[in-house]
Protein backbone atom coordinates (compact mmCIF):
# COMPACT_ATOMS: atom_id res chain seq x y z
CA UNK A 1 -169.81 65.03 -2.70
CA UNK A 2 -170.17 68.94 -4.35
CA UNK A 3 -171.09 70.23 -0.71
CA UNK A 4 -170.43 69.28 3.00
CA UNK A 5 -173.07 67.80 5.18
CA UNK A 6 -173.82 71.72 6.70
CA UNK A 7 -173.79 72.92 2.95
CA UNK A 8 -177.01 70.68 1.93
CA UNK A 9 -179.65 73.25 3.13
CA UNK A 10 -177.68 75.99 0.66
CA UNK A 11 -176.68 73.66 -2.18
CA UNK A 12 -180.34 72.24 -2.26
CA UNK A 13 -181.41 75.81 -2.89
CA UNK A 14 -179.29 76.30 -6.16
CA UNK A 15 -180.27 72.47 -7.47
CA UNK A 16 -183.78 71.48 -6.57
CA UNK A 17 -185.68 73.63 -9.08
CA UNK A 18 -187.38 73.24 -12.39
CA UNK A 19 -189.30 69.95 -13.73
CA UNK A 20 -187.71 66.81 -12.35
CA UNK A 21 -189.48 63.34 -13.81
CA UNK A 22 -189.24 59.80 -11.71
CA UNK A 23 -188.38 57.36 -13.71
CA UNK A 24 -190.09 53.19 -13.11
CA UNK A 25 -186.92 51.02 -12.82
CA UNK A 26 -187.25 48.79 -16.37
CA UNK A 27 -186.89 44.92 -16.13
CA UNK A 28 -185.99 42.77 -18.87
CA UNK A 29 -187.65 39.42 -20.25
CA UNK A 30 -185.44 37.72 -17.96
CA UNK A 31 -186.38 39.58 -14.68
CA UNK A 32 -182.81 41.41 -14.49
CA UNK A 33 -182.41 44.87 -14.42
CA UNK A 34 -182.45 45.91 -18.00
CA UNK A 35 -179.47 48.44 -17.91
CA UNK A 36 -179.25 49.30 -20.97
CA UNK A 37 -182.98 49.93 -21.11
CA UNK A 38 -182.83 52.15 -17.76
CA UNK A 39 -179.51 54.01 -19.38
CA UNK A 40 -181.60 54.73 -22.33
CA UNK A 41 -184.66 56.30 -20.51
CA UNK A 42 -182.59 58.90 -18.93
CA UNK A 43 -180.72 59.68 -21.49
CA UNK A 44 -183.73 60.34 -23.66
CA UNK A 45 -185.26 62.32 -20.35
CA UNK A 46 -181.75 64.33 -20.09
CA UNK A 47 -180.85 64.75 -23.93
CA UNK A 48 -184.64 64.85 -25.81
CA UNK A 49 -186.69 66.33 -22.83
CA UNK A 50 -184.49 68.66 -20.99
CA UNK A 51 -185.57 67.10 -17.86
CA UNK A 52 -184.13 69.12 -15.02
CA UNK A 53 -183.39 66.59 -12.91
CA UNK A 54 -184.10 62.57 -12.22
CA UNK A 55 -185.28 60.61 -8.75
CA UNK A 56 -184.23 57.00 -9.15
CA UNK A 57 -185.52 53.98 -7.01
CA UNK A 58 -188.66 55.26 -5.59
CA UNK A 59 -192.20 54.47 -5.73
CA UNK A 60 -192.57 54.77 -9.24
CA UNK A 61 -189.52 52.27 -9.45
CA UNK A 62 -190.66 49.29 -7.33
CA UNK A 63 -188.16 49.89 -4.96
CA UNK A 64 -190.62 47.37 -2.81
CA UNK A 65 -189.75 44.86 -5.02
CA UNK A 66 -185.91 45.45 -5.67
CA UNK A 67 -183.38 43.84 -3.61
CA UNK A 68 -180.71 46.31 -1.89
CA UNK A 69 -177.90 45.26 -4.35
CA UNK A 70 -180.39 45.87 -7.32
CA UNK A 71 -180.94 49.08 -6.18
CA UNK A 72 -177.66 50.17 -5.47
CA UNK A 73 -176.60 48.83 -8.94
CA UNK A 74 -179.46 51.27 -10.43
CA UNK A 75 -178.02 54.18 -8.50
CA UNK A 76 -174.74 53.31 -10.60
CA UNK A 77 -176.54 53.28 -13.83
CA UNK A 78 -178.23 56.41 -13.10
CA UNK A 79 -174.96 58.00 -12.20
CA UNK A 80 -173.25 56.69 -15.28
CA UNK A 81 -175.82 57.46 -17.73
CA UNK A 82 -176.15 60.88 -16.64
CA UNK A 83 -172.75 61.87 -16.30
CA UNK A 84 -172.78 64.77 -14.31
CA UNK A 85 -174.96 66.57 -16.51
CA UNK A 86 -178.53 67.04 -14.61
CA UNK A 87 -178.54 66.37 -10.49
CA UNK A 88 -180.31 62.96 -9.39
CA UNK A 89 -181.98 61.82 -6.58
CA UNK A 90 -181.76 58.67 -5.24
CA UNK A 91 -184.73 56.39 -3.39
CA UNK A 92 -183.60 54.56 0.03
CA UNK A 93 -186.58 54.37 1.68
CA UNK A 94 -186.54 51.21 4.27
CA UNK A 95 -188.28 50.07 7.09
CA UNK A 96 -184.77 49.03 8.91
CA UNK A 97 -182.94 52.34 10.00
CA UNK A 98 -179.78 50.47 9.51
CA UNK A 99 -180.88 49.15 5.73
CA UNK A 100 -181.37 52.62 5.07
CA UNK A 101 -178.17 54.26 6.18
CA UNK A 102 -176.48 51.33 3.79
CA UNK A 103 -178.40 52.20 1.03
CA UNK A 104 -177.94 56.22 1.65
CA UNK A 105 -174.36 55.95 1.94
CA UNK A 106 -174.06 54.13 -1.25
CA UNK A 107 -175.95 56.55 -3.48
CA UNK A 108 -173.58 59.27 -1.47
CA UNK A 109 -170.28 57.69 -2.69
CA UNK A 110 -171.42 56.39 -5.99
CA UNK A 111 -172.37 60.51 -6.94
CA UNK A 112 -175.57 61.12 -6.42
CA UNK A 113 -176.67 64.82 -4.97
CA UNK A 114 -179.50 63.68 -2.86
CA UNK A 115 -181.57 61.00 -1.39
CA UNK A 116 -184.86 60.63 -0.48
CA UNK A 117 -186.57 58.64 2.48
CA UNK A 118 -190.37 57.74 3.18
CA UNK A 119 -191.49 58.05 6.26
CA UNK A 120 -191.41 54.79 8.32
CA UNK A 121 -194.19 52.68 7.35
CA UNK A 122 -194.53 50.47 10.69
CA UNK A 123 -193.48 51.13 13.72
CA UNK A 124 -193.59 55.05 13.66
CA UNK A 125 -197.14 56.19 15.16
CA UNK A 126 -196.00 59.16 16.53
CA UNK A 127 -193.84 62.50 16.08
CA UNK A 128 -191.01 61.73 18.42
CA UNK A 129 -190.78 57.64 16.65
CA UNK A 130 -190.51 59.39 13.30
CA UNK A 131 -187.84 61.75 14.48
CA UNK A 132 -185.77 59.54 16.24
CA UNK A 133 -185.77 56.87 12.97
CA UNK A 134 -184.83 60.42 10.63
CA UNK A 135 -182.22 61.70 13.64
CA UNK A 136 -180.29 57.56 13.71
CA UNK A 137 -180.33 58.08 9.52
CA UNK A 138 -179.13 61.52 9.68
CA UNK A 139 -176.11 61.03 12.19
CA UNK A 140 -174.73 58.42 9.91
CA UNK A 141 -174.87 59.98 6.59
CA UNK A 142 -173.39 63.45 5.14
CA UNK A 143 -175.49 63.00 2.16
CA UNK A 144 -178.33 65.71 1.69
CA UNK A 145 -182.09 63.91 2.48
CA UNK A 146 -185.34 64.69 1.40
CA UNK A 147 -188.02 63.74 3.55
CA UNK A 148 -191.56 61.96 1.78
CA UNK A 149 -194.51 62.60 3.18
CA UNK A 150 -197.57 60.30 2.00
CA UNK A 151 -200.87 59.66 3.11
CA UNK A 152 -200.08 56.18 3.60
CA UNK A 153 -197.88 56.75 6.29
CA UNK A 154 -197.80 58.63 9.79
CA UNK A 155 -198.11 62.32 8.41
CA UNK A 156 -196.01 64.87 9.32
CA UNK A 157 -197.05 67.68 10.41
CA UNK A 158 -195.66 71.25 10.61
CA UNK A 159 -194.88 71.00 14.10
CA UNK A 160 -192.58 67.60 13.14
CA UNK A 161 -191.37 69.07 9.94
CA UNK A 162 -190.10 72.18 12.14
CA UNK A 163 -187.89 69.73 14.51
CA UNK A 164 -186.85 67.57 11.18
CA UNK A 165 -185.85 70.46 8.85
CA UNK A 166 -183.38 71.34 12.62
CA UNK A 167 -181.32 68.31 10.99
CA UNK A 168 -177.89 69.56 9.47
CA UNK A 169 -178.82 67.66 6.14
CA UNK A 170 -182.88 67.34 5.53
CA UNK A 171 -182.59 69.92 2.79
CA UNK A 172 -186.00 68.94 0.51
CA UNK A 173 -189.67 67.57 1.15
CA UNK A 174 -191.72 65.86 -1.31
CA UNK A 175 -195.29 66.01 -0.27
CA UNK A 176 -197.41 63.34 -1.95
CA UNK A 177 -200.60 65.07 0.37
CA UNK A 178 -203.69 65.88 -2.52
CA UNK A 179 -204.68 68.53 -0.08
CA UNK A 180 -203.71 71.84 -0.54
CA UNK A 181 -204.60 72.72 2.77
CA UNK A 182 -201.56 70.85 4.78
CA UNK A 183 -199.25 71.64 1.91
CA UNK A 184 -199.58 75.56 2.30
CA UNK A 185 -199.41 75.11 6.21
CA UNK A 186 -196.06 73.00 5.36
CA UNK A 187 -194.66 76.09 2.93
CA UNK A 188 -195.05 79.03 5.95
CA UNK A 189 -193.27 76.06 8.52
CA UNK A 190 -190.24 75.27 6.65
CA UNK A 191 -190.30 76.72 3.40
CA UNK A 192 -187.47 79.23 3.56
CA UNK A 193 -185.47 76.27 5.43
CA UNK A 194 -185.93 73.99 2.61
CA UNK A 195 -187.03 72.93 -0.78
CA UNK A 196 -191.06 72.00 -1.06
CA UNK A 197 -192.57 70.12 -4.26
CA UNK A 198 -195.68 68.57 -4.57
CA UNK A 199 -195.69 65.55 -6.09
CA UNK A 200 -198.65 66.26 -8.83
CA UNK A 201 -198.31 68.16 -11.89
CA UNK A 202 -201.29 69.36 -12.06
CA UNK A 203 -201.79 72.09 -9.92
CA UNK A 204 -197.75 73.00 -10.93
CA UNK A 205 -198.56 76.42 -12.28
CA UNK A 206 -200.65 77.39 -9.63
CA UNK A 207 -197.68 76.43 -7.42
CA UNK A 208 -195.25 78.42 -9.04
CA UNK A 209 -197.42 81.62 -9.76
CA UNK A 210 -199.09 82.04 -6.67
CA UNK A 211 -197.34 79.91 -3.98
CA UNK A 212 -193.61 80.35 -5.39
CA UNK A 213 -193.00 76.75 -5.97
CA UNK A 214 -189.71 76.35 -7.80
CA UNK A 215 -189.45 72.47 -8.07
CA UNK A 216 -192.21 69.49 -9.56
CA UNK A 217 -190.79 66.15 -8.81
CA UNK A 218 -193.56 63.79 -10.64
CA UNK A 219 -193.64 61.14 -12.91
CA UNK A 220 -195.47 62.84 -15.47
CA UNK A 221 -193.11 65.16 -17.17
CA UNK A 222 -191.43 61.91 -19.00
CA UNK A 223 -195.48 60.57 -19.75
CA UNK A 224 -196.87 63.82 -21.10
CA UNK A 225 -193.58 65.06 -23.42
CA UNK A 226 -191.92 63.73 -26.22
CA UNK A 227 -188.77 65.33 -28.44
CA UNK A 228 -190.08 68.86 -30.03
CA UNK A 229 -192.99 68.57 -27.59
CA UNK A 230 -192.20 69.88 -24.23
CA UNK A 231 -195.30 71.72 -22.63
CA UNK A 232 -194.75 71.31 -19.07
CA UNK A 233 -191.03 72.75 -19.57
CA UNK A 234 -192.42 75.19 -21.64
CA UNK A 235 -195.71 76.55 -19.62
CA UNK A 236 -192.98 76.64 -16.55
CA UNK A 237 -190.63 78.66 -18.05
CA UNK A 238 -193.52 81.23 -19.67
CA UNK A 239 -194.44 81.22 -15.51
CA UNK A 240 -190.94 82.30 -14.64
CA UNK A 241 -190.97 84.86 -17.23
CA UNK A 242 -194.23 86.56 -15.76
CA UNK A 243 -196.12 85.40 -19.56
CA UNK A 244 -198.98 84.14 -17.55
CA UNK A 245 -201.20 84.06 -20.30
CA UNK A 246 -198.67 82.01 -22.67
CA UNK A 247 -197.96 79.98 -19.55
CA UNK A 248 -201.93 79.44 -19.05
CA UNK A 249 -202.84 78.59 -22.70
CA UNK A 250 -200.29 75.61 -22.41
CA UNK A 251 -200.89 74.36 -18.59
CA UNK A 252 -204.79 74.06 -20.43
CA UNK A 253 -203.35 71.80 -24.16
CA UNK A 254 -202.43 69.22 -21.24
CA UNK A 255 -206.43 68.44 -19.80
CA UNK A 256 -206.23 65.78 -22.81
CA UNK A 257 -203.36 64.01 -21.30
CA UNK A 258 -204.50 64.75 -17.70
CA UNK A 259 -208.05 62.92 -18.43
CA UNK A 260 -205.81 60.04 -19.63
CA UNK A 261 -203.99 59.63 -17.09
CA UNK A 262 -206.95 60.10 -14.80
CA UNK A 263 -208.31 57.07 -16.27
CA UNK A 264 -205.43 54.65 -16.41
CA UNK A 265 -203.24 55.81 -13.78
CA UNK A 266 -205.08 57.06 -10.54
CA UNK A 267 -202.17 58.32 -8.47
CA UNK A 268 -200.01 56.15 -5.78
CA UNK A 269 -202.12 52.87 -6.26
CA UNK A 270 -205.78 54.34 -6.05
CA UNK A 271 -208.09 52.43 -8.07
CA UNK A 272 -207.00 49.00 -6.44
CA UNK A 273 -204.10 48.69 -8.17
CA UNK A 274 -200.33 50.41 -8.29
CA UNK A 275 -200.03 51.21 -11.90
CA UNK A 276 -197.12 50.60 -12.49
CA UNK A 277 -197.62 48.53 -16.02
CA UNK A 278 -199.97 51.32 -17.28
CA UNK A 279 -197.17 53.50 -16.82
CA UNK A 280 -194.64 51.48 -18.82
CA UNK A 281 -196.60 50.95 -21.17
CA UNK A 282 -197.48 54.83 -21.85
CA UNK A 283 -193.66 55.29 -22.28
CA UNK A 284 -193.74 52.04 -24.28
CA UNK A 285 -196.62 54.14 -27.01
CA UNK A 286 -193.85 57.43 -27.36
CA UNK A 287 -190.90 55.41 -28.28
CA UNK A 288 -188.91 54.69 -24.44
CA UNK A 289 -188.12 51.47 -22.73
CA UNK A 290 -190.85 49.98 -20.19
CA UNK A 291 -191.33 46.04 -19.76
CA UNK A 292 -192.36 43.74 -17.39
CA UNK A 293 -193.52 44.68 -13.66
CA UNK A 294 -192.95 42.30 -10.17
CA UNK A 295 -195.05 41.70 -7.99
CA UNK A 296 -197.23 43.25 -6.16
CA UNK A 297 -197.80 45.13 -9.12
CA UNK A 298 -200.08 43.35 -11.89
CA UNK A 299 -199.37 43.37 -15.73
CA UNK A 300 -202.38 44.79 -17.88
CA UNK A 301 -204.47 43.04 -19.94
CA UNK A 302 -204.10 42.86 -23.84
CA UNK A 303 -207.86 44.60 -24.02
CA UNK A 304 -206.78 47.21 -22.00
CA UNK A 305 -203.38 47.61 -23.45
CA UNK A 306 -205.54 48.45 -26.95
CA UNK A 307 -208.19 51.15 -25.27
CA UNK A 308 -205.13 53.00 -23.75
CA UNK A 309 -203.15 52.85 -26.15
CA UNK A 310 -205.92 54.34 -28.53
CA UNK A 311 -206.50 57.01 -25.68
CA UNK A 312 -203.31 58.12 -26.28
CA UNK A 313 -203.53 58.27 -30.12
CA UNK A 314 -206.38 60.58 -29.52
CA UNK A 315 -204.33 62.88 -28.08
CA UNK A 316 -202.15 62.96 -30.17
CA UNK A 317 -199.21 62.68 -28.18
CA UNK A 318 -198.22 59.22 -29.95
CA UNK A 319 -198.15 60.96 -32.90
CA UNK A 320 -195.85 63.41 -31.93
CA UNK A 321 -193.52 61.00 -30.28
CA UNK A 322 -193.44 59.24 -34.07
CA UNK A 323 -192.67 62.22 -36.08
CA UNK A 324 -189.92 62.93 -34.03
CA UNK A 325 -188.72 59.44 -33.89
CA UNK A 326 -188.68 59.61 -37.59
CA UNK A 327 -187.11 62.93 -37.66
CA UNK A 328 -184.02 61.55 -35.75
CA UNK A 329 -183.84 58.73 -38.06
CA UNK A 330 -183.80 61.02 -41.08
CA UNK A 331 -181.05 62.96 -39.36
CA UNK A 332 -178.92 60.07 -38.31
CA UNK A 333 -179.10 59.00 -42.01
């Protein structure tokens, strides 16, 4: 590892900034992991986005539906394909404390900088159950963690995120809470301790201009840019510069995309289903790898396949993605 197990609170500091994108895990016709497809997504994220950084495995990626030796193979890939050149994250949440120590000290020898852990979903009704499972995880791994707080779990609160952040290696927290409310409560508990993002891009710029959020970790950075179009890297560095008004006028070009993806893809499963296809097939429109989903998660319908698809074309964001598609092709020729 680049730090020792006392060092994650510091190193975190220096790496978990700037717009990070969650990538879905991408599954060929056969139901094997596509790796060359996955590869190919991050490098396009890494080398035609400027992503910042990449989190691997997580909700985004089905890790419900991956088996532990899938998703330590995925942690390779991620490792290989980015080659040292942007930090990554890696998802090992599990139910089992012991399943999760396995898969954290995987991603901790195969190079990855971080992992990241959801909250116990059963078994964990209270603050000192939720410490305890975090404490057994923490003892056996050097590897930096970031915790994941979701609605859909027992919530933690600033009191437990006080005794959690007391760990030698909880260094981040990604709060998937819509609320603003718990969030900035969260920020005056443990913020100088360790690394906050919210997991939504759209209140981002508000988070960095007036709350002095540093770090989006969200699946929508990959969804709403394409090569020569990068607004949400853009609007965040015009934030960083003090060029509010630049930063404003391009935080606003994205309310097209935002109404999309209100409509097709209604956060962490709302809507009655995880949409999980609507995502790969978004990435599938600009010019990336997406595929088939497992279940739980349902496939979309060819009808609705066509109106989002045409959704997207309004924005013009498909456009964009095909211009510079064919603007690499001229290039490579």
């Amino acid at each position: 590892m680049k730090y020792r197990k006392h060092e994650a609170k510091e190193y975190a500091k220096t790496v978990l900034k700037g717009v990070w994108t969650a990538l879905p895990t991408i599954f060929a016709a056969d139901d094997r992991l596509d790796e060359a497809g996955n590869a190919a997504n991050l490098e396009h994220c890494i080398s035609a986005l400027g992503i910042a950084g990449h989190y691997c495995a997580g909700n985004v990626g089905e890790f419900w539906a991956l088996t532990n030796e899938e998703r330590m193979r995925l942690v390779e890939i991620n490792v290989e394909a980015a080659r040292g050149r942007v930090p990554l994250i890696a998802g090992c949440h599990h139910q089992n404390p012991y399943e999760a120590v396995e898969l954290a000290q995987h991603a901790q020898h195969a190079g990855m900088d971080f992992v990241i852990i959801l909250t116990p979903y059963m078994a964990a009704p209270n603050d000192d159950a939720v410490f305890d499972y975090f404490r057994f995880v923490c003892e056996r791994v050097d590897i930096g963690i970031v915790l994941f707080n979701t609605e859909q779990t027992y919530p933690i609160s600033t009191r437990l995120a006080r005794r959690l952040s007391a760990l030698p290696n909880i260094c981040g927290f990604k709060q998937g809470v819509p609320k603003p409310q718990p969030t900035t409560a969260l920020r005056d508990a443990i913020g100088r301790e360790v690394e906050v993002s919210v997991a939504d891009e759209a209140p981002f710029l508000y988070n960095v201009a007036v709350c002095g959020d540093r770090w989006l970790l969200n699946y929508c950075p990959h969804l709403y840019q394409v090569p020569g179009y990068t607004p949400v890297n853009d609007y965040y560095r015009a934030a960083l510069a003090s060029d509010m008004n630049t930063a404003t006028e391009i935080c606003r070009s994205l309310n097209p995309l935002r109404s999309v993806l209100a409509k097709w893809i209604p956060g962490y499963g709302g809507g009655g289903r995880m949409a999980i296809a609507e995502q790969k097939f978004w990435m599938e429109c600009i010019g990336m790898t997406g595929g088939p989903v497992r279940p739980p998660c349902a496939e979309m319908g060819e009808e609705a396949r066509e109106q989002m698809r045409a959704d997207l074309e309004a924005t013009g964001l498909v456009g964009k993605a095909k211009a510079a598609a064919a603007k690499a092709k001229r290039r490579a020729a």
